[in-house]
PDB file of N, CA and C in Angstrom:
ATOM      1  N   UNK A   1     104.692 117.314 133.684  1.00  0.00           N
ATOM      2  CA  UNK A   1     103.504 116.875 132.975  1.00  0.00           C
ATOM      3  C   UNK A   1     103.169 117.880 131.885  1.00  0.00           C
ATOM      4  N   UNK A   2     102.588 117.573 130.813  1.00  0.00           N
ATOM      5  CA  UNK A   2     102.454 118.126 129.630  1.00  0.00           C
ATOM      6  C   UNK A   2     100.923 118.502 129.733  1.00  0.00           C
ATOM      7  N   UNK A   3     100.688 119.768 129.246  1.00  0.00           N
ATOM      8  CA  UNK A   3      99.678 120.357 129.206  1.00  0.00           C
ATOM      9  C   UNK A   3      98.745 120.339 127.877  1.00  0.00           C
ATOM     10  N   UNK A   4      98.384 120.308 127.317  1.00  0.00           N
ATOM     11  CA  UNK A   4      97.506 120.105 126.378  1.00  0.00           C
ATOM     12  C   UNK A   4      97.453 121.793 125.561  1.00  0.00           C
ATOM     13  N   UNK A   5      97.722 121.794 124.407  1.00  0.00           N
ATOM     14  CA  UNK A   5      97.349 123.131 123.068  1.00  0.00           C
ATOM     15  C   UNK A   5      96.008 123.380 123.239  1.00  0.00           C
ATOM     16  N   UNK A   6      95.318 121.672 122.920  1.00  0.00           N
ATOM     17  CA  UNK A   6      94.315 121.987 122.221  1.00  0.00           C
ATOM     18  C   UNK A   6      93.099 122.308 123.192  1.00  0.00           C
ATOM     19  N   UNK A   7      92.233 123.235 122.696  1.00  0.00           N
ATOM     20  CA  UNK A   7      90.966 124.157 122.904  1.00  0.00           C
ATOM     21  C   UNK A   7      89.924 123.017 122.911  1.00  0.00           C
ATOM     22  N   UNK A   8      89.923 122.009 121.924  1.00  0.00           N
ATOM     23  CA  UNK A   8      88.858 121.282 121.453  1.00  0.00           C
ATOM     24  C   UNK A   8      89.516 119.867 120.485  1.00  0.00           C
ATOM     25  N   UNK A   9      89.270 118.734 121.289  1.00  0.00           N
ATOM     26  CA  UNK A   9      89.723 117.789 120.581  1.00  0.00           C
ATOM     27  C   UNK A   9      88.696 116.767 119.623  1.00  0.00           C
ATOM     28  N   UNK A  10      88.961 116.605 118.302  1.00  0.00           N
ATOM     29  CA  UNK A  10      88.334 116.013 117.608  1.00  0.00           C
ATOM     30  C   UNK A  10      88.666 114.358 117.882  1.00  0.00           C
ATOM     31  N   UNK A  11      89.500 113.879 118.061  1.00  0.00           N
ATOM     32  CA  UNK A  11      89.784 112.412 117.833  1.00  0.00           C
ATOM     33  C   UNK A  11      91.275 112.193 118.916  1.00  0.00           C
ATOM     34  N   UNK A  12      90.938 110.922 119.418  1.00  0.00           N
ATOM     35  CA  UNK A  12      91.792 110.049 120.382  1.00  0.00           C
ATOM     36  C   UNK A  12      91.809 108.751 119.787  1.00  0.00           C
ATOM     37  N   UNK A  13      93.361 108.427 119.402  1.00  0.00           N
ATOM     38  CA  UNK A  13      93.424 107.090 119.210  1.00  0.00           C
ATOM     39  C   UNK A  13      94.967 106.627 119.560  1.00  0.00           C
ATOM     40  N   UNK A  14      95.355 105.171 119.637  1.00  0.00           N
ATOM     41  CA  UNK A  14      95.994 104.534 120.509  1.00  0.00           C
ATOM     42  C   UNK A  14      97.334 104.975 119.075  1.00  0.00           C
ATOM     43  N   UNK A  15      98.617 105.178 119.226  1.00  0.00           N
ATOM     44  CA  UNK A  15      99.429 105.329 118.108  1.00  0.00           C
ATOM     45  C   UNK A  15     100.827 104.898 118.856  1.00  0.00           C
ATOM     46  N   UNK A  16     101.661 104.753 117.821  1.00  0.00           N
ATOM     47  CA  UNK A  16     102.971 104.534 117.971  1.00  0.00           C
ATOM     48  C   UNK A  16     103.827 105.384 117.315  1.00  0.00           C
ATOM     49  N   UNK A  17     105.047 105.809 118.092  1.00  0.00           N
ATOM     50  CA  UNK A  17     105.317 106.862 117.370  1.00  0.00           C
ATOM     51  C   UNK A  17     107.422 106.194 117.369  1.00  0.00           C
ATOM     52  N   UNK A  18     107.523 106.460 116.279  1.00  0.00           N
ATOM     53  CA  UNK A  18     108.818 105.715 115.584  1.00  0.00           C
ATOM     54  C   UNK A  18     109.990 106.802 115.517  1.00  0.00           C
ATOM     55  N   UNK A  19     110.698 106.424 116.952  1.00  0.00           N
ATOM     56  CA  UNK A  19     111.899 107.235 117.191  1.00  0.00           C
ATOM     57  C   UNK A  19     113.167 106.249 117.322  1.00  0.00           C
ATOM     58  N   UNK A  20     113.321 105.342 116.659  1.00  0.00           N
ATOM     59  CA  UNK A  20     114.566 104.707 117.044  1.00  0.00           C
ATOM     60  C   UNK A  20     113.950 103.741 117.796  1.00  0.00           C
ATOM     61  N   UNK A  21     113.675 103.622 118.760  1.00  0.00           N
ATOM     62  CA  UNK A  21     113.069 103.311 119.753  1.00  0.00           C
ATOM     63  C   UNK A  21     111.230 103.689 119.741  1.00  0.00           C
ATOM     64  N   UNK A  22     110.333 102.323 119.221  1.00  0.00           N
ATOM     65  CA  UNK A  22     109.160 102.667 119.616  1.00  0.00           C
ATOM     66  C   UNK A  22     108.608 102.908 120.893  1.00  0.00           C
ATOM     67  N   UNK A  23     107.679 103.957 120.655  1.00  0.00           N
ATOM     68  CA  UNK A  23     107.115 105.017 122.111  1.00  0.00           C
ATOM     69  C   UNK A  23     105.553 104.820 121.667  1.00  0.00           C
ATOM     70  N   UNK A  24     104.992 103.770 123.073  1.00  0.00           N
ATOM     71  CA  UNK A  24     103.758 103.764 122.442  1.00  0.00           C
ATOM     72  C   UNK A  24     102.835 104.658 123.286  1.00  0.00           C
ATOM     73  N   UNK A  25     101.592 105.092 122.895  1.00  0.00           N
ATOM     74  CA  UNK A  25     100.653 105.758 123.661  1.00  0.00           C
ATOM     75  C   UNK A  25      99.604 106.278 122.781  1.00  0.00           C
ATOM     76  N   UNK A  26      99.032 107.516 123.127  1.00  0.00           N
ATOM     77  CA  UNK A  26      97.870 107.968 122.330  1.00  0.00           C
ATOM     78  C   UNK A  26      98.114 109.249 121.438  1.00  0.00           C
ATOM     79  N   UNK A  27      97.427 109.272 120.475  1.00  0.00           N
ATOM     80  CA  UNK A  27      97.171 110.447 118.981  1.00  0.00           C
ATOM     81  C   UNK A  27      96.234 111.431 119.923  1.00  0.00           C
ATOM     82  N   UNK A  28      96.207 112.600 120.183  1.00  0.00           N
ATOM     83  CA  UNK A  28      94.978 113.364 119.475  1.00  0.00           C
ATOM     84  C   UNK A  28      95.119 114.904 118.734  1.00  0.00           C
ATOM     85  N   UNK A  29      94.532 114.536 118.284  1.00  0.00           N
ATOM     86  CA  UNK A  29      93.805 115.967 117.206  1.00  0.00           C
ATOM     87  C   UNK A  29      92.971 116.504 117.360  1.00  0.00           C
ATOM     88  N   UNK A  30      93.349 118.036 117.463  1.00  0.00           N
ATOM     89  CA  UNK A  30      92.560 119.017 117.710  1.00  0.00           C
ATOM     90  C   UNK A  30      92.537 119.979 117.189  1.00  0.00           C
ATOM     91  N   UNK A  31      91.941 121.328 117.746  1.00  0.00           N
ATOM     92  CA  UNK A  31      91.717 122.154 116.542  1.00  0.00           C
ATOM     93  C   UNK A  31      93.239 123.027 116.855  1.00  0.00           C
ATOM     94  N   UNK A  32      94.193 122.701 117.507  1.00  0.00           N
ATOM     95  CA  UNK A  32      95.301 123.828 117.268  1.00  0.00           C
ATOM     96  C   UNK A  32      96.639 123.249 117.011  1.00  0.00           C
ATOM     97  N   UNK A  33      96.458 121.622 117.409  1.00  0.00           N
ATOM     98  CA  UNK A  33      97.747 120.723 117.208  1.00  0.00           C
ATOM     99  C   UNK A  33      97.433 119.322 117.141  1.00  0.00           C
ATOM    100  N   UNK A  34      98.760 118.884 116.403  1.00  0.00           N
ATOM    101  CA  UNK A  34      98.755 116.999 116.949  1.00  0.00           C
ATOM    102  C   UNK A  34      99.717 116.901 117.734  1.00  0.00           C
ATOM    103  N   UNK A  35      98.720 115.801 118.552  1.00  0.00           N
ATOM    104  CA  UNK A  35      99.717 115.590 120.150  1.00  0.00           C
ATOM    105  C   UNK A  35      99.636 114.619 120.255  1.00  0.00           C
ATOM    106  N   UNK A  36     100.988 114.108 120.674  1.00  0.00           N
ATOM    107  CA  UNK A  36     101.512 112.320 120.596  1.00  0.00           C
ATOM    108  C   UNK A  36     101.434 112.249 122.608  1.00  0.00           C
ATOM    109  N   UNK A  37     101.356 111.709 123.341  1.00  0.00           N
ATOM    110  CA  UNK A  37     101.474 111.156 124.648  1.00  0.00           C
ATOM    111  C   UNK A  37     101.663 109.773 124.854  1.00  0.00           C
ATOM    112  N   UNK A  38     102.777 109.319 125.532  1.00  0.00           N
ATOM    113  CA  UNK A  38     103.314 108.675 125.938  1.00  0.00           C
ATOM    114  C   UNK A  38     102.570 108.140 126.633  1.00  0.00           C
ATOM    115  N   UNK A  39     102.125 106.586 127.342  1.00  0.00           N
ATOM    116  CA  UNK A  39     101.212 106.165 127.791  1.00  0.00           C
ATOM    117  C   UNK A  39     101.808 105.858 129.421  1.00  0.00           C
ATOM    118  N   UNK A  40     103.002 105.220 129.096  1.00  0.00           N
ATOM    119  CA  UNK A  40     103.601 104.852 130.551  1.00  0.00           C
ATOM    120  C   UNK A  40     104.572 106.014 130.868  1.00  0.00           C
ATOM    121  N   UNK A  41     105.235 107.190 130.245  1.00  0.00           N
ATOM    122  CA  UNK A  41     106.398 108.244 130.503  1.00  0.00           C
ATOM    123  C   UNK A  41     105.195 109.386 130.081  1.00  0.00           C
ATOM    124  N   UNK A  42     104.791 110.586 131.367  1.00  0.00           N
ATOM    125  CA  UNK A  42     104.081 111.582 131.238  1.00  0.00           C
ATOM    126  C   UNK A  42     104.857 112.761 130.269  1.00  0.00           C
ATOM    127  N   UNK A  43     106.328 112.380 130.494  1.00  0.00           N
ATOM    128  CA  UNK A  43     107.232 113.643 129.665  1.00  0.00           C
ATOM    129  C   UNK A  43     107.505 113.126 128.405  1.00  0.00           C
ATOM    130  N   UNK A  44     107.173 112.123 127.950  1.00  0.00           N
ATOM    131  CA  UNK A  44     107.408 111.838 126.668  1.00  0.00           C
ATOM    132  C   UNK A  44     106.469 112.083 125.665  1.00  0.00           C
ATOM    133  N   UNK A  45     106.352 113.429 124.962  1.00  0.00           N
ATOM    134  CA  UNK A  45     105.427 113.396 124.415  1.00  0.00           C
ATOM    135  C   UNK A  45     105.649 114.469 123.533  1.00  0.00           C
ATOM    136  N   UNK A  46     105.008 114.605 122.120  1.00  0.00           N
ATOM    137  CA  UNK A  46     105.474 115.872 121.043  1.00  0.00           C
ATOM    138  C   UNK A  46     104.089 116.501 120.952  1.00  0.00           C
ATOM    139  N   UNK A  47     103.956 117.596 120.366  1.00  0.00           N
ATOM    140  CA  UNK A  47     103.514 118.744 120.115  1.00  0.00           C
ATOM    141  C   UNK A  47     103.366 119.558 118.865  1.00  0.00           C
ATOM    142  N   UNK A  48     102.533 119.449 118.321  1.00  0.00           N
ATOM    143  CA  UNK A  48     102.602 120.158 116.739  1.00  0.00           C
ATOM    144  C   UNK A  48     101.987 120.563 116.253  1.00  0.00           C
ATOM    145  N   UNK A  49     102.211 122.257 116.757  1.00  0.00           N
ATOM    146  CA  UNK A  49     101.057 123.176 115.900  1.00  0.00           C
ATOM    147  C   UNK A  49     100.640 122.901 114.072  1.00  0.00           C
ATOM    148  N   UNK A  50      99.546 123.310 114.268  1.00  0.00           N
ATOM    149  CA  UNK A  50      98.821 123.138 112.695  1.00  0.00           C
ATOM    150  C   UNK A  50     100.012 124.177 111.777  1.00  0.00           C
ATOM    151  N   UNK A  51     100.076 125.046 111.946  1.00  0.00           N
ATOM    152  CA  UNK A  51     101.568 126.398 111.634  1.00  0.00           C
ATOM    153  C   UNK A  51     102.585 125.526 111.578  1.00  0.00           C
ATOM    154  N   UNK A  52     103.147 124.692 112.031  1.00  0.00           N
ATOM    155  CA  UNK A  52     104.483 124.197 111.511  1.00  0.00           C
ATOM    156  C   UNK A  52     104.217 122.741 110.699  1.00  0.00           C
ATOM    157  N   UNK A  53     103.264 122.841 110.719  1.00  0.00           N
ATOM    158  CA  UNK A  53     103.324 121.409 109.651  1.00  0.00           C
ATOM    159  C   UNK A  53     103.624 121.706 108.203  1.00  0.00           C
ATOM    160  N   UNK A  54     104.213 121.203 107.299  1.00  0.00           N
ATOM    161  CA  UNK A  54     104.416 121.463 106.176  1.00  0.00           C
ATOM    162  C   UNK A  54     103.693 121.133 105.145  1.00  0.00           C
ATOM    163  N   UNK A  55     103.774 119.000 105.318  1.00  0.00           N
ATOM    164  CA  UNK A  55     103.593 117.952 104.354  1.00  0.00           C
ATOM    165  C   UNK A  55     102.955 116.901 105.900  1.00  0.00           C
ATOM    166  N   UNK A  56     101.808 116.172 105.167  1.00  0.00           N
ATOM    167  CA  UNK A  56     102.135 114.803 105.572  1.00  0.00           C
ATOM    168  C   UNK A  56     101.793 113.664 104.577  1.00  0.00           C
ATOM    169  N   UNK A  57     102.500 112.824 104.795  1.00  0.00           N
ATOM    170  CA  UNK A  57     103.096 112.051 103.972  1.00  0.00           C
ATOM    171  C   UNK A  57     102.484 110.513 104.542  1.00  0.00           C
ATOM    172  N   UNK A  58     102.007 109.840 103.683  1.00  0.00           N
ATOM    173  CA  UNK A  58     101.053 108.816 104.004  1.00  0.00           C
ATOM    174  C   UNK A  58     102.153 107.127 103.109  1.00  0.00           C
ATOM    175  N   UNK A  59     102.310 106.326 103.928  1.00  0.00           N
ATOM    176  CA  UNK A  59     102.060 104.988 103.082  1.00  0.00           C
ATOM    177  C   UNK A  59     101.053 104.650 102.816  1.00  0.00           C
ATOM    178  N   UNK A  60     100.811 103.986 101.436  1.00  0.00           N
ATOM    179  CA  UNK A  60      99.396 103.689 101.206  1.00  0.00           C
ATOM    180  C   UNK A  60      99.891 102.303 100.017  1.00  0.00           C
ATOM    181  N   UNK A  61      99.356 101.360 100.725  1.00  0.00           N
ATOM    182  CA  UNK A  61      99.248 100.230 100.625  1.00  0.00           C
ATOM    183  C   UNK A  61      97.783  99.575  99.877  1.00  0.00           C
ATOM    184  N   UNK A  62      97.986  98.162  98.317  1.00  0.00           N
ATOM    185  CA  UNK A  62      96.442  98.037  98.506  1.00  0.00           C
ATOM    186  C   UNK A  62      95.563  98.965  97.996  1.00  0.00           C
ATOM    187  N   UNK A  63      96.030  99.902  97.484  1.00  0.00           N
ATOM    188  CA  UNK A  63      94.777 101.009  97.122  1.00  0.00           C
ATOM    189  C   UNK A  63      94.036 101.610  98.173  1.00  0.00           C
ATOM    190  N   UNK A  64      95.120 102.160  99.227  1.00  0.00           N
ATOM    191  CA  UNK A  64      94.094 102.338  99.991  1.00  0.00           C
ATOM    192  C   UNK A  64      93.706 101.449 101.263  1.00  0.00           C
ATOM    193  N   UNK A  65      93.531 100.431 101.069  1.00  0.00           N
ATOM    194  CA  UNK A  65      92.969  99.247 101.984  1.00  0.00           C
ATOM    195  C   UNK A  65      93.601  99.310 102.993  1.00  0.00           C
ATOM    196  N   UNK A  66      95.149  99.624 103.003  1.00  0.00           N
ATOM    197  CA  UNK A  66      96.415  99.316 103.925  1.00  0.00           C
ATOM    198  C   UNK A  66      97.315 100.593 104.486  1.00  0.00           C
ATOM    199  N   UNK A  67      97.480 101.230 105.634  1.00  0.00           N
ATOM    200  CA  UNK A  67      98.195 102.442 105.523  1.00  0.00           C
ATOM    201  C   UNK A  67      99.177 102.386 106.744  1.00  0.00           C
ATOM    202  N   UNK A  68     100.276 101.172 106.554  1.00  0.00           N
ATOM    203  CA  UNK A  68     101.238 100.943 108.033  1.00  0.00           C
ATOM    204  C   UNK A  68     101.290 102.667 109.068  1.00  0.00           C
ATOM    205  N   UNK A  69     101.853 103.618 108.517  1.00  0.00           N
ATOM    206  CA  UNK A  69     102.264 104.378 108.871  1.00  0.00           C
ATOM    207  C   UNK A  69     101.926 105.893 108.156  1.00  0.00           C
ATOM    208  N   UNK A  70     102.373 107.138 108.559  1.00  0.00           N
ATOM    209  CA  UNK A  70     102.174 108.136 107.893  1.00  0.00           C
ATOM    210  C   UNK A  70     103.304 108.895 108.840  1.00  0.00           C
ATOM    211  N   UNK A  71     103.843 110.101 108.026  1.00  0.00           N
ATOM    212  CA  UNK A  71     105.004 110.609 108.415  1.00  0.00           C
ATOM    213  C   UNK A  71     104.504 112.516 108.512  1.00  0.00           C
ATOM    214  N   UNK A  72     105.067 113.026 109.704  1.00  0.00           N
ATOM    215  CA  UNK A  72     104.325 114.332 109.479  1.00  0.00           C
ATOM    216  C   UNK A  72     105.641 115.100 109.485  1.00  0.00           C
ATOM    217  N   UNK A  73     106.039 116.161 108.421  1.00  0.00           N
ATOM    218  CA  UNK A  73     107.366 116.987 107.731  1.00  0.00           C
ATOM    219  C   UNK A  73     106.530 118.237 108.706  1.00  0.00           C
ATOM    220  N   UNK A  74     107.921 118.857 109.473  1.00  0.00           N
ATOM    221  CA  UNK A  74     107.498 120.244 109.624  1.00  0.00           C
ATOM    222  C   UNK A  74     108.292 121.253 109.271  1.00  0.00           C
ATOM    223  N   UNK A  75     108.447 122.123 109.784  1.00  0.00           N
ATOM    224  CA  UNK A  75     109.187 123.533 108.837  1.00  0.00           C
ATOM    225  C   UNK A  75     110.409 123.539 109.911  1.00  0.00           C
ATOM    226  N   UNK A  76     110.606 123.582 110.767  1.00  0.00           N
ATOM    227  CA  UNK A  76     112.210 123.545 111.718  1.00  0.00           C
ATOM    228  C   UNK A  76     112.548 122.384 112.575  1.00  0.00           C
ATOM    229  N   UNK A  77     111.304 121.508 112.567  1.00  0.00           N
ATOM    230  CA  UNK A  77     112.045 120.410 113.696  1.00  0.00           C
ATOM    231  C   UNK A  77     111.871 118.716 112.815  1.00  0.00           C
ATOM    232  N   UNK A  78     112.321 118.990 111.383  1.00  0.00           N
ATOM    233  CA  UNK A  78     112.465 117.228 110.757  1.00  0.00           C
ATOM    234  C   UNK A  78     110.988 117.166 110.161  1.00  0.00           C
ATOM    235  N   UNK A  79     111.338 115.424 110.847  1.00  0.00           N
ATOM    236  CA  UNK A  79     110.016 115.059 110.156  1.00  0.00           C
ATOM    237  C   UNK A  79     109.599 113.731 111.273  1.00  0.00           C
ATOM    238  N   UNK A  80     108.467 113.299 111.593  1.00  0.00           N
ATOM    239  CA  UNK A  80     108.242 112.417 112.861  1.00  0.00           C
ATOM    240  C   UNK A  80     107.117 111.346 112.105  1.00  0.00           C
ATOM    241  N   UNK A  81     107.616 110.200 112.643  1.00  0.00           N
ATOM    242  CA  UNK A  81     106.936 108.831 111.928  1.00  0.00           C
ATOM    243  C   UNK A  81     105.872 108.020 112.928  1.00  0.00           C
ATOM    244  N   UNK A  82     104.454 108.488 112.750  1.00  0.00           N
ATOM    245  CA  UNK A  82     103.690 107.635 113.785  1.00  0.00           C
ATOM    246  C   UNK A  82     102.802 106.551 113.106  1.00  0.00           C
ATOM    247  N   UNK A  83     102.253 105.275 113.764  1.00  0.00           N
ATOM    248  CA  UNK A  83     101.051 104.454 113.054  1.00  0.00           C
ATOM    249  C   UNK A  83     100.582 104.795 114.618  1.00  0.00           C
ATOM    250  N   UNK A  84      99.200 104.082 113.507  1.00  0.00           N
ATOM    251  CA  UNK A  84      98.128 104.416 114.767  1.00  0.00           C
ATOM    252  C   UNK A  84      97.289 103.032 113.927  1.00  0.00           C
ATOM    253  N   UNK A  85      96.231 103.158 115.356  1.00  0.00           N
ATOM    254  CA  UNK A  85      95.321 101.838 115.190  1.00  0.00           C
ATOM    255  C   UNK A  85      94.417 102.108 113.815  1.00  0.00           C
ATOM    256  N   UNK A  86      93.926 103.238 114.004  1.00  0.00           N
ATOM    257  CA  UNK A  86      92.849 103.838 112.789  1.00  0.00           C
ATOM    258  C   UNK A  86      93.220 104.878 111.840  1.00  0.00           C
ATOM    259  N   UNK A  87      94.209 104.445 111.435  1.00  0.00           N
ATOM    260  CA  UNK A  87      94.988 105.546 110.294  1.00  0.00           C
ATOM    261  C   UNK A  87      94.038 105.975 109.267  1.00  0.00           C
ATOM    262  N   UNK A  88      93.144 106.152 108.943  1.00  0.00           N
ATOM    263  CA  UNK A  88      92.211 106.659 108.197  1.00  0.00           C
ATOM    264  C   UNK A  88      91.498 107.755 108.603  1.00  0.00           C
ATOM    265  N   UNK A  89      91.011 106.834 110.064  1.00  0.00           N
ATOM    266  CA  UNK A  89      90.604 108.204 110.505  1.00  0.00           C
ATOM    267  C   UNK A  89      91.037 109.274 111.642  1.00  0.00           C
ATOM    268  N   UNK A  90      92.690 108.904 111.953  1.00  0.00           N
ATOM    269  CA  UNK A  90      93.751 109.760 111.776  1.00  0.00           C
ATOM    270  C   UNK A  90      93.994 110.809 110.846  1.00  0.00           C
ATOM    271  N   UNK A  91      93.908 110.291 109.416  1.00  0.00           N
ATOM    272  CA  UNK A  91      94.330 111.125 108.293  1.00  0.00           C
ATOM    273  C   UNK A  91      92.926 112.137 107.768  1.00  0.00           C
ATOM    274  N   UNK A  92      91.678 111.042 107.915  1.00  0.00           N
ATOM    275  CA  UNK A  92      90.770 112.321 107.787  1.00  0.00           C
ATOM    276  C   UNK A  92      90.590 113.634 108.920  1.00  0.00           C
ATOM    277  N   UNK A  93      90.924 113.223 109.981  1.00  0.00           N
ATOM    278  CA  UNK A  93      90.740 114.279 111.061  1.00  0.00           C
ATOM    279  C   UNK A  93      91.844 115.251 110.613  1.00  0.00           C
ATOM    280  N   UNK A  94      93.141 115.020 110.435  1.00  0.00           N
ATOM    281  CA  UNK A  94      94.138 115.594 109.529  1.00  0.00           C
ATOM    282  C   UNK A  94      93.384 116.752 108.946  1.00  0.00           C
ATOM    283  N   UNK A  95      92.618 116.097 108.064  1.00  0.00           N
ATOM    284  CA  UNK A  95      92.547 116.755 106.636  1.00  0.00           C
ATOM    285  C   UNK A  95      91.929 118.116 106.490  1.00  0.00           C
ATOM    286  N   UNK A  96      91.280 118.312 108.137  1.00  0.00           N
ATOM    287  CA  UNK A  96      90.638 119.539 108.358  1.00  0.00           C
ATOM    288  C   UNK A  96      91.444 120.639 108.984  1.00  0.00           C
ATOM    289  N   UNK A  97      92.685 120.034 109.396  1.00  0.00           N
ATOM    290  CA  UNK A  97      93.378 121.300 109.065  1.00  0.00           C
ATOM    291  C   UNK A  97      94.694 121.312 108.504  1.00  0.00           C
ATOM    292  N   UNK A  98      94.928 120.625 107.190  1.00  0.00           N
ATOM    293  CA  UNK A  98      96.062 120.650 106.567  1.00  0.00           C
ATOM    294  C   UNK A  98      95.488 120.696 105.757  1.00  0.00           C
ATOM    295  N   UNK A  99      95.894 121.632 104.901  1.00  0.00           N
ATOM    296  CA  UNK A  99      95.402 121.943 103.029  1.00  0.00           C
ATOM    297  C   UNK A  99      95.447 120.321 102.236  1.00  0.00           C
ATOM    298  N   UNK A 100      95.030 120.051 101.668  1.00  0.00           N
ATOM    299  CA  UNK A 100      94.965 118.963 100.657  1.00  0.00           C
ATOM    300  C   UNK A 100      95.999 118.426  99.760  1.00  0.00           C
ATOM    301  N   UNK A 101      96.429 119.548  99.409  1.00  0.00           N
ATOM    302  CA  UNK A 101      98.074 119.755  98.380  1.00  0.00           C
ATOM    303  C   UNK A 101      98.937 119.225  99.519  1.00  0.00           C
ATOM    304  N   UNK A 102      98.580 119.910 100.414  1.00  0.00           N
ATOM    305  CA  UNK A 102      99.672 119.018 101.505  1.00  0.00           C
ATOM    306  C   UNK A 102      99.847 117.836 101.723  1.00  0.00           C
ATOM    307  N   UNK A 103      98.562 117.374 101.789  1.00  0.00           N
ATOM    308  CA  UNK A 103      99.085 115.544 102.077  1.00  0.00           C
ATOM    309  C   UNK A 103      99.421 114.566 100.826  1.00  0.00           C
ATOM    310  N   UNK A 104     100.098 114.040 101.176  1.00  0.00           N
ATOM    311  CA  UNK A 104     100.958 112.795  99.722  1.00  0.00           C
ATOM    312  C   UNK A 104     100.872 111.613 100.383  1.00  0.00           C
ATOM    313  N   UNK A 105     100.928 110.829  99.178  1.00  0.00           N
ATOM    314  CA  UNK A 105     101.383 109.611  99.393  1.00  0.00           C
ATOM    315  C   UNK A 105     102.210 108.972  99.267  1.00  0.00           C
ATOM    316  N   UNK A 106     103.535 108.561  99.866  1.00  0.00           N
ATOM    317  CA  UNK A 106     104.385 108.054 100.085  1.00  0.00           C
ATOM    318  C   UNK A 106     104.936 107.760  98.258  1.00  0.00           C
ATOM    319  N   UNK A 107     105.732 107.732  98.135  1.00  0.00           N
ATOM    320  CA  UNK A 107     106.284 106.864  96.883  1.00  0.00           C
ATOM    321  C   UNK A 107     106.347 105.295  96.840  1.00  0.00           C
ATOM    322  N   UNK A 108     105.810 104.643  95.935  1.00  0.00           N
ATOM    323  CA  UNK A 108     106.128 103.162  95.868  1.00  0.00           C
ATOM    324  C   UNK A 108     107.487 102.443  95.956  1.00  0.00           C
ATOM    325  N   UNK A 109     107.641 101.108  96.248  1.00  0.00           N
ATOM    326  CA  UNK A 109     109.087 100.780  96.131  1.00  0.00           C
ATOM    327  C   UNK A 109     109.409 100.923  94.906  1.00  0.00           C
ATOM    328  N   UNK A 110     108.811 100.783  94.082  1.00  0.00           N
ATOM    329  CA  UNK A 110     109.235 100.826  92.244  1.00  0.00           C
ATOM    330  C   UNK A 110     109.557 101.973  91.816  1.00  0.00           C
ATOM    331  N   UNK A 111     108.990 102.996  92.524  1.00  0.00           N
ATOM    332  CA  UNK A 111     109.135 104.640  91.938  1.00  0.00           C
ATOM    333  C   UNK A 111     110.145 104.867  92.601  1.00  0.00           C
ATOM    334  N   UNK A 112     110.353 104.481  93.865  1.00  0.00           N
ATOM    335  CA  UNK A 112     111.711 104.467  94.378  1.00  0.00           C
ATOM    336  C   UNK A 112     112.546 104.186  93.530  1.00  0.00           C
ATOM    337  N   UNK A 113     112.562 103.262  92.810  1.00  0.00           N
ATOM    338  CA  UNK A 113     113.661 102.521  92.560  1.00  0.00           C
ATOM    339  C   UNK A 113     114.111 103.230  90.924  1.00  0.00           C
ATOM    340  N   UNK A 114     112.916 103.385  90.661  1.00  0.00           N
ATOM    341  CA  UNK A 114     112.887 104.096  89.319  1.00  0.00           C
ATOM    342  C   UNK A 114     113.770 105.603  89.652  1.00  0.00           C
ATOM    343  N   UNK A 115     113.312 105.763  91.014  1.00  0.00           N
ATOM    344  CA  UNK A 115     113.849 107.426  90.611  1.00  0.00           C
ATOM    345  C   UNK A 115     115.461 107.402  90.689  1.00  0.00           C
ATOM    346  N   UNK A 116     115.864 106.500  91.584  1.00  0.00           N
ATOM    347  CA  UNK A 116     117.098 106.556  91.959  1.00  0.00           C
ATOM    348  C   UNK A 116     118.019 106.134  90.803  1.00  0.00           C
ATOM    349  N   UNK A 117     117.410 105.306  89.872  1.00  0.00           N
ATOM    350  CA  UNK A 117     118.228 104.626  88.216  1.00  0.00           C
ATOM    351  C   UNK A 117     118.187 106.527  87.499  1.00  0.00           C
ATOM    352  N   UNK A 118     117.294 106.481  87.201  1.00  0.00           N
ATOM    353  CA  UNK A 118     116.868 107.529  87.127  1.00  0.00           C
ATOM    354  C   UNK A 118     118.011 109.011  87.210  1.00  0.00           C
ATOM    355  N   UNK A 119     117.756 109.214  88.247  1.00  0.00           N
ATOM    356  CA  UNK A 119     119.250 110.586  88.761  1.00  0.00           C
ATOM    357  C   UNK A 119     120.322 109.933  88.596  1.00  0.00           C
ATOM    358  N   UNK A 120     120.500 108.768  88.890  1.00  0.00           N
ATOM    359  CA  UNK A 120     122.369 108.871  88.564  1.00  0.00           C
ATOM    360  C   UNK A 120     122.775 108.825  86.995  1.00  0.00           C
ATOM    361  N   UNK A 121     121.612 108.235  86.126  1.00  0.00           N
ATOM    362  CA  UNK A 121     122.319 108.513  84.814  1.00  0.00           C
ATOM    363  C   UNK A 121     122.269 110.235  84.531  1.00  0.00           C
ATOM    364  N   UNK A 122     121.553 110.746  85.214  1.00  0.00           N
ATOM    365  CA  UNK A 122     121.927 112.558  84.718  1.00  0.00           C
ATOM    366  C   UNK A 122     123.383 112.806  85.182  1.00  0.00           C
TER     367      UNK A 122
END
């Protein structure tokens, strides 16, 4: 069984977390990590100090209106893809402890597409 980082948790919400295989269960955020838990598997579950986060990286759909998913980059272990029910206020609870510069928003399919025409004529 997995023990808990955090000192003090700001927010609990229901999330999915996108490994090949969706793993559903609960988000929370707190003041020392984000912690994914597995709802039906007690050992399935990640861990992520505020210190190894790098980037997180948001789809943003709609202006805003729409945010399927958000992706969190860390400094030695990848990068991990969760949605959650209330991605907003997922990302604002975020925001208090990830610098601002840090979080992005995803690239569009068009900028995608642009970038990739783009580099191969260099």
């Amino acid at each position: 069984m997995a023990k808990s980082i955090n000192t003090k948790v700001d927010l609990t919400v229901d999330a999915t977390w996108f490994r090949g295989i969706a793993s559903y269960g609960k988000i929370m955020i707190g003041d020392r990590a984000f912690e994914f838990y597995n709802e039906r598997n007690v050992e399935d579950y990640v861990q992520i100090p505020w210190k190894e986060v790098t980037y997180v990286v948001a789809d943003v759909h709609f202006k805003g209106k729409y945010i399927p998913r958000f992706e969190i980059r860390t400094k030695s272990n990848g990068k991990f893809i969760f949605a959650a029910r209330e991605p907003k206020e997922v990302l604002r609870a975020m925001r208090k402890y990830v610098p601002a510069d840090h979080m992005r928003k995803a690239l569009s399919m068009w900028q995608q597409l642009k970038q990739r025409f783009t580099s191969k004529k260099k």
